[in-house]
C-alpha atoms as a PDB file:
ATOM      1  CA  UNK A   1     178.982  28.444 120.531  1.00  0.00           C
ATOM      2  CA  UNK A   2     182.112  30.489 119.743  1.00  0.00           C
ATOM      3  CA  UNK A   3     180.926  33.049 122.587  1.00  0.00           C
ATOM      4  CA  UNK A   4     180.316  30.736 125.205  1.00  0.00           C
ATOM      5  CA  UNK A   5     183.754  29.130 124.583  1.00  0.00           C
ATOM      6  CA  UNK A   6     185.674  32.717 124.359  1.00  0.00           C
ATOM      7  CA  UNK A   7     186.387  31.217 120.772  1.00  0.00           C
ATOM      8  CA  UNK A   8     188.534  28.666 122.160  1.00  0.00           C
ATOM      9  CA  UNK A   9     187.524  25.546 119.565  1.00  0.00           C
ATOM     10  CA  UNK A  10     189.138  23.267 122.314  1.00  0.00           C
ATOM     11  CA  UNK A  11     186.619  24.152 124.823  1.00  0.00           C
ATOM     12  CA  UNK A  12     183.726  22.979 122.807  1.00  0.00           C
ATOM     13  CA  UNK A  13     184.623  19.423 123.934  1.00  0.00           C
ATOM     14  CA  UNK A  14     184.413  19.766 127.470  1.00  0.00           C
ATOM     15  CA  UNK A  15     181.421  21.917 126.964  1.00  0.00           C
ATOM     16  CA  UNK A  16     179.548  18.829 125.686  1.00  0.00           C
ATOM     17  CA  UNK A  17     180.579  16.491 128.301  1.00  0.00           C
ATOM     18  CA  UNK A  18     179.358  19.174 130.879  1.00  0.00           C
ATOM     19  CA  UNK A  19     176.210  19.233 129.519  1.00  0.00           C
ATOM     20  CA  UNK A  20     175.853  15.817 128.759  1.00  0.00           C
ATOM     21  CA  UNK A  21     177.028  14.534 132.330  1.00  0.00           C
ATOM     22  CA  UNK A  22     174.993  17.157 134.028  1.00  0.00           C
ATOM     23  CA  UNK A  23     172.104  15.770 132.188  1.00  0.00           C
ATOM     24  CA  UNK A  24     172.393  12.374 132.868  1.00  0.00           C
ATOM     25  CA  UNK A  25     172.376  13.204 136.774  1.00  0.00           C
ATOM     26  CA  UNK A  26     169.119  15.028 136.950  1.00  0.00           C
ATOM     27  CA  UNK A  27     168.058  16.013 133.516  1.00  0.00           C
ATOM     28  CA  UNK A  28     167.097  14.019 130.257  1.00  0.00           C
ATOM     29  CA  UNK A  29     168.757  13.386 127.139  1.00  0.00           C
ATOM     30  CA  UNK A  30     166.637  13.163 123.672  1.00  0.00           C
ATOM     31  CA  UNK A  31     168.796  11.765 120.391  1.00  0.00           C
ATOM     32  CA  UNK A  32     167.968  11.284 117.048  1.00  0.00           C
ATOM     33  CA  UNK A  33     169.796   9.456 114.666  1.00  0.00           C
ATOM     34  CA  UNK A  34     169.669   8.035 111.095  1.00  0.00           C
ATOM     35  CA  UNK A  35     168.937   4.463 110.340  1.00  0.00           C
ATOM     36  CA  UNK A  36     168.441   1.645 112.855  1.00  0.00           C
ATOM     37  CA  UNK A  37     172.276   0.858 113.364  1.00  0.00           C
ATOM     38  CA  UNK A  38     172.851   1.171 117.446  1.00  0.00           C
ATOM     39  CA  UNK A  39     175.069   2.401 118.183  1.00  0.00           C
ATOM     40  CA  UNK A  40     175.034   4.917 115.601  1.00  0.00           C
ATOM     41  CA  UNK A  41     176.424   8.620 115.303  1.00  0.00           C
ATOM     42  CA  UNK A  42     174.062  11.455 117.689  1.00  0.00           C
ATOM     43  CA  UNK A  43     172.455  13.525 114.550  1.00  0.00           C
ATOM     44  CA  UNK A  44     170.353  15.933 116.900  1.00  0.00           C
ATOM     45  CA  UNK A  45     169.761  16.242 120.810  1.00  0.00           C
ATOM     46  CA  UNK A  46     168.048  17.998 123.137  1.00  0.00           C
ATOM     47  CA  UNK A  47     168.796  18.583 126.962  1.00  0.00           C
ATOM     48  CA  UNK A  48     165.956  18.915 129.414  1.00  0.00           C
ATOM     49  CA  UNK A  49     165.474  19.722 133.258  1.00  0.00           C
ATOM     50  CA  UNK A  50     162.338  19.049 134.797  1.00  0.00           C
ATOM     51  CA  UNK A  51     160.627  21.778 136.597  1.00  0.00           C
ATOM     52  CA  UNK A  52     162.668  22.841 139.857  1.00  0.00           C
ATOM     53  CA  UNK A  53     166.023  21.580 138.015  1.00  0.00           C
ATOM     54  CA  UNK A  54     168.401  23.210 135.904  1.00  0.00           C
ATOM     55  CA  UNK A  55     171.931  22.899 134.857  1.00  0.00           C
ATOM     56  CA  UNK A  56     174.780  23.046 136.403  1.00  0.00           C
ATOM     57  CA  UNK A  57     172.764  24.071 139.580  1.00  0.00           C
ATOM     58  CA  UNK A  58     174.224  21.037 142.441  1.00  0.00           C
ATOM     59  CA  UNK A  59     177.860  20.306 143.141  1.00  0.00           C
ATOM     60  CA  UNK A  60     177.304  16.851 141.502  1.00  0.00           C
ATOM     61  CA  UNK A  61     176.299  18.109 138.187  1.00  0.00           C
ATOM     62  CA  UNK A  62     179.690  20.428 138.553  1.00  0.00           C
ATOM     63  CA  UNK A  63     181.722  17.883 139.258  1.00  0.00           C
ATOM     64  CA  UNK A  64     180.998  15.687 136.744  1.00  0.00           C
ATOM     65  CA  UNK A  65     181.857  18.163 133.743  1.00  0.00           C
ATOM     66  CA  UNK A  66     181.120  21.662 134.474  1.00  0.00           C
ATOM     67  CA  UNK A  67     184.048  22.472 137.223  1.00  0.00           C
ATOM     68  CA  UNK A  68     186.323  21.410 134.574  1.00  0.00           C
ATOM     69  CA  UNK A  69     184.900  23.848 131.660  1.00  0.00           C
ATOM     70  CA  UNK A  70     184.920  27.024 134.044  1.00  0.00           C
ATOM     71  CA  UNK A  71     188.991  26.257 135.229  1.00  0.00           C
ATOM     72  CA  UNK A  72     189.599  26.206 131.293  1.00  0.00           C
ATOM     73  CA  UNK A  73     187.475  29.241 129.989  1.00  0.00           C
ATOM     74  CA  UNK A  74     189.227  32.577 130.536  1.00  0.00           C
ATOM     75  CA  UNK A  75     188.085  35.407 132.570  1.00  0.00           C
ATOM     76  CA  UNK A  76     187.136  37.058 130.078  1.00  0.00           C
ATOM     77  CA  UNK A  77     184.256  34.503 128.746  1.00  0.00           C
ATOM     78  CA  UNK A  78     183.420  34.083 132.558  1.00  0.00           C
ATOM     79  CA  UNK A  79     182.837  37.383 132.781  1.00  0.00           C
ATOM     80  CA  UNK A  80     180.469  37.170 129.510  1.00  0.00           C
ATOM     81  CA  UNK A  81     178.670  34.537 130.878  1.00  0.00           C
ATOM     82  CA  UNK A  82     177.640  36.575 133.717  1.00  0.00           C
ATOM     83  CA  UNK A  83     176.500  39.018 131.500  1.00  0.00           C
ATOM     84  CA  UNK A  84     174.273  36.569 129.180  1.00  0.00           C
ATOM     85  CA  UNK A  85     172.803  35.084 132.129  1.00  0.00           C
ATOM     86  CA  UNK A  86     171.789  38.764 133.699  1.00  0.00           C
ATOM     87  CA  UNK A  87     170.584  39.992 130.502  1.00  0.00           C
ATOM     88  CA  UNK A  88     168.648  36.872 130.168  1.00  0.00           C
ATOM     89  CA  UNK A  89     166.897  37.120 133.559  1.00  0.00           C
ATOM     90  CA  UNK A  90     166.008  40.428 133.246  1.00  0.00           C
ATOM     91  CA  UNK A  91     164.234  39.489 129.447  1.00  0.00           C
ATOM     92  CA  UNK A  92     162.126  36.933 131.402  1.00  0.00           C
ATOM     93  CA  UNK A  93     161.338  39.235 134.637  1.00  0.00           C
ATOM     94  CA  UNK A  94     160.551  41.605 131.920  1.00  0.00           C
ATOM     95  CA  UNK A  95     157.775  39.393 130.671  1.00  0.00           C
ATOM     96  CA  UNK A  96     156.476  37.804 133.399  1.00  0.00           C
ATOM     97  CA  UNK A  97     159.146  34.283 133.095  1.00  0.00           C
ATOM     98  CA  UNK A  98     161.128  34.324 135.868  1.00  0.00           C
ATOM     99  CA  UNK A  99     160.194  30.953 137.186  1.00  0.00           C
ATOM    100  CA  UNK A 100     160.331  29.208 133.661  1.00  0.00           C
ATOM    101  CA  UNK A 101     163.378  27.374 134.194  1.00  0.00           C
ATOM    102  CA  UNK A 102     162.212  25.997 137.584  1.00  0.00           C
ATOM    103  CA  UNK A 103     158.139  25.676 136.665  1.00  0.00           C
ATOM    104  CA  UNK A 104     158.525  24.650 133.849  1.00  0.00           C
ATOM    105  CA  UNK A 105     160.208  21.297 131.569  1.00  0.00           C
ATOM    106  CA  UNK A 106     163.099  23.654 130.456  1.00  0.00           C
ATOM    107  CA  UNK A 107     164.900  22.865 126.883  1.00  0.00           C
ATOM    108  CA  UNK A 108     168.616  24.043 127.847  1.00  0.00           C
ATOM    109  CA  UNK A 109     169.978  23.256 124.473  1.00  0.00           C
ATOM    110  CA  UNK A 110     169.261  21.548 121.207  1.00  0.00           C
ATOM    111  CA  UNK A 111     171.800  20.522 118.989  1.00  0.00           C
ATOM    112  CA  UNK A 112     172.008  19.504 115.395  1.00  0.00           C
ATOM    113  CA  UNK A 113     174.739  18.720 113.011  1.00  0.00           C
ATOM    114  CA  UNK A 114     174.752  21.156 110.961  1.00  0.00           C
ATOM    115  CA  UNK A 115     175.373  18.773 107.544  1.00  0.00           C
ATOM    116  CA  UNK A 116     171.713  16.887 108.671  1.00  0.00           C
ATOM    117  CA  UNK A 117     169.865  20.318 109.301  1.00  0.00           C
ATOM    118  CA  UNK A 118     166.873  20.907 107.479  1.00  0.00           C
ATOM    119  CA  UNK A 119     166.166  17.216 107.003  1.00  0.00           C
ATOM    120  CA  UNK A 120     163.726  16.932 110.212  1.00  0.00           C
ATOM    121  CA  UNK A 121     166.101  15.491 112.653  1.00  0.00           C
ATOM    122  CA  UNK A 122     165.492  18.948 115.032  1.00  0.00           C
ATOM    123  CA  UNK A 123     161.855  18.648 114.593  1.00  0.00           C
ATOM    124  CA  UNK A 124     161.575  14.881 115.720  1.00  0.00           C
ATOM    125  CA  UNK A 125     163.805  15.724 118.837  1.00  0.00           C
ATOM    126  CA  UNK A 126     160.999  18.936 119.855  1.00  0.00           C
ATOM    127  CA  UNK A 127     157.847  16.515 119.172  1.00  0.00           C
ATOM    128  CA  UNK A 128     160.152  14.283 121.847  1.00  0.00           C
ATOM    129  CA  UNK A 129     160.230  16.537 124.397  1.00  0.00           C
ATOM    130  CA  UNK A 130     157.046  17.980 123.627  1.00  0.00           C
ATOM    131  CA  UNK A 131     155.146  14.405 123.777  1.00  0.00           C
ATOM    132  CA  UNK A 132     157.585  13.586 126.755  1.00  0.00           C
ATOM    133  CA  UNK A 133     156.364  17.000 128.639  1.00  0.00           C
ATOM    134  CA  UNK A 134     152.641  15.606 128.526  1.00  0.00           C
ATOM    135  CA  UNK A 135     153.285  12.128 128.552  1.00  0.00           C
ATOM    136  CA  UNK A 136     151.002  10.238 131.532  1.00  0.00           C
ATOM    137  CA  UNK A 137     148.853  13.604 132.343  1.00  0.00           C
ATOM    138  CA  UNK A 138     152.227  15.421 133.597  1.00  0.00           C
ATOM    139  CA  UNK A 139     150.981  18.451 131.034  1.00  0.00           C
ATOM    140  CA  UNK A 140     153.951  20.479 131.724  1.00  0.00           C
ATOM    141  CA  UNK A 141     155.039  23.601 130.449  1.00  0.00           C
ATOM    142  CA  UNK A 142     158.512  23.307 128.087  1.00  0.00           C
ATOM    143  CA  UNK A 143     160.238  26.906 128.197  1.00  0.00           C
ATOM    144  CA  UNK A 144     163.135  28.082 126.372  1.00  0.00           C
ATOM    145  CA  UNK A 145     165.736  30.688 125.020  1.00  0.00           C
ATOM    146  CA  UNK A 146     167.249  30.940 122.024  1.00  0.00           C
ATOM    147  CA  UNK A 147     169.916  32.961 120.279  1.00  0.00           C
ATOM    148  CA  UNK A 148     169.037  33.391 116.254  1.00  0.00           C
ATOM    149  CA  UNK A 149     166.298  34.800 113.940  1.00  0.00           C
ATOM    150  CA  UNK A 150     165.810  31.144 112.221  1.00  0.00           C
ATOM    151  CA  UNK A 151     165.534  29.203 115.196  1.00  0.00           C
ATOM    152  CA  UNK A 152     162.857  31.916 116.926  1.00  0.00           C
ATOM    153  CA  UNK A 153     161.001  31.227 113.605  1.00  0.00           C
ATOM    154  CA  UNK A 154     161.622  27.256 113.951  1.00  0.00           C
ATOM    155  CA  UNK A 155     160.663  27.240 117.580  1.00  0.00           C
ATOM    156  CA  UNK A 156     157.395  29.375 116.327  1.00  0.00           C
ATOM    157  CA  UNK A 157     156.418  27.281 113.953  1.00  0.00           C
ATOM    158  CA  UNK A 158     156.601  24.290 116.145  1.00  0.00           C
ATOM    159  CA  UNK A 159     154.088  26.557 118.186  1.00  0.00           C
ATOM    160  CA  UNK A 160     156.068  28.494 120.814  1.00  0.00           C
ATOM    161  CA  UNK A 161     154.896  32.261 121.254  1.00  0.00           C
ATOM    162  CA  UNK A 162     158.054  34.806 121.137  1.00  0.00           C
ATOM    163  CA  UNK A 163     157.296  37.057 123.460  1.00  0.00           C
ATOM    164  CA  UNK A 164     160.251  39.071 123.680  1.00  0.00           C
ATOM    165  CA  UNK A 165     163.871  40.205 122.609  1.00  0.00           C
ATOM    166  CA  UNK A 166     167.165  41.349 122.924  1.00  0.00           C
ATOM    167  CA  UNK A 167     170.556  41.913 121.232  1.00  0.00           C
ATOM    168  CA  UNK A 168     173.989  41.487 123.567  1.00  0.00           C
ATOM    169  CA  UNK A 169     177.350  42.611 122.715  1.00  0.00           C
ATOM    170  CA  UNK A 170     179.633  39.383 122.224  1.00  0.00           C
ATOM    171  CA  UNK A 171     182.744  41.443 121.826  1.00  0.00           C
ATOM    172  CA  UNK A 172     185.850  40.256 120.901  1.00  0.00           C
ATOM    173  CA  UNK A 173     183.633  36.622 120.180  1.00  0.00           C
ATOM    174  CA  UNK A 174     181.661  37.790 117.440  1.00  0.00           C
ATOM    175  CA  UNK A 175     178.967  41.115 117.082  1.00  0.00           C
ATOM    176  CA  UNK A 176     176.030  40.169 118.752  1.00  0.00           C
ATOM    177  CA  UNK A 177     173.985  37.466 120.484  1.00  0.00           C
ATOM    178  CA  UNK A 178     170.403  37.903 120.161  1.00  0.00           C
ATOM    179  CA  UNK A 179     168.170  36.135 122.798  1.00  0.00           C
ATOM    180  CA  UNK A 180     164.579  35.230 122.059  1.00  0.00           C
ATOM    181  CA  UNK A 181     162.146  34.418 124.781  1.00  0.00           C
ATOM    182  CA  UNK A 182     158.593  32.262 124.796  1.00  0.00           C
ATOM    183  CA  UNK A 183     155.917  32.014 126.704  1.00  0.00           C
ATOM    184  CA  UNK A 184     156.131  28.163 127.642  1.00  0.00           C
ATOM    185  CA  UNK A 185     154.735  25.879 125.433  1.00  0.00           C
ATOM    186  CA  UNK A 186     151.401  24.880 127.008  1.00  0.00           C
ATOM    187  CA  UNK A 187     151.280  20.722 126.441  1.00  0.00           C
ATOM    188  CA  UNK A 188     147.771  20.107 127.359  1.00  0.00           C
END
């Protein structure tokens, strides 16, 4: 996340309640926690758009959260958000995806903390979405992009296809992003 802040720690706060917010307009929120205390402390979540949403795409889903992000990132990371977004396009035109985010149930982010990773908490958030994606004959499609080596091989072994690749300068943020790209998930 360092990138997309401009490795401004501060930022990561008002990241969240952009995505969150944005979400709650038009999108859906999965959570997992631990135990059956409510409420209790988010372990893992996943944001979703259905197909012909995405984020931050209407003035209400800016105005709740992501209006006040962009006035506090600098230029700079502007700038390299412009750039992650353009490389990522091209990656999907480049294998045929460049409707997934609006034909398909599109997995924006998924979050874990990373002191409960590895314990399942990811993995009961996918089979969410996934079961949510087919749930009353809707058999959608559930896309998504991702930006390491371990969650590529998570996200395949939950049965995503990796179709493609590339690596993106994250200067001064950090070397390299890599973004990974599936063929949506087929839910029926």
């Amino acid at each position: 996340m360092k990138c997309y802040t401009g490795n401004n720690t501060d930022i990561l706060k008002l990241y969240a309640r952009a995505m969150v917010q944005a979400a709650k307009l038009v999108g859906h929120i999965f959570v997992t926690t631990e135990g059956d205390l409510w409420p209790a402390p988010m372990i893992s979540a996943a944001f979703c758009w259905e197909p012909g949403q995405s984020l931050w795409a209407t003035k209400e889903q800016r105005e709740v959260g992501f209006d006040q992000l962009s006035a506090a990132i600098s230029p700079d990371t502007r700038v390299f958000w412009g750039e992650i977004k353009q490389v990522g396009d091209t990656l999907k035109a480049e294998h045929g995806l460049s409707s997934m985010p609006t034909d398909t149930f599109y997995v924006n982010m998924l979050v874990t903390d990373r002191h409960f990773q590895h314990r399942g908490f990811g993995t009961a958030v996918m089979k969410a979405v996934l079961a949510f994606a087919a749930k009353d004959g809707r058999g959608w499609d559930v896309g998504l992009i991702t930006q390491s080596p371990e969650n590529r091989d998570w996200y395949v072994s939950l049965g995503f296809k990796n179709v493609g690749s590339c690596k993106i300068s994250a200067e001064p943020y950090g070397d390299f992003v890599t973004m990974f790209v599936f063929d949506p998930y087929k839910t029926v």
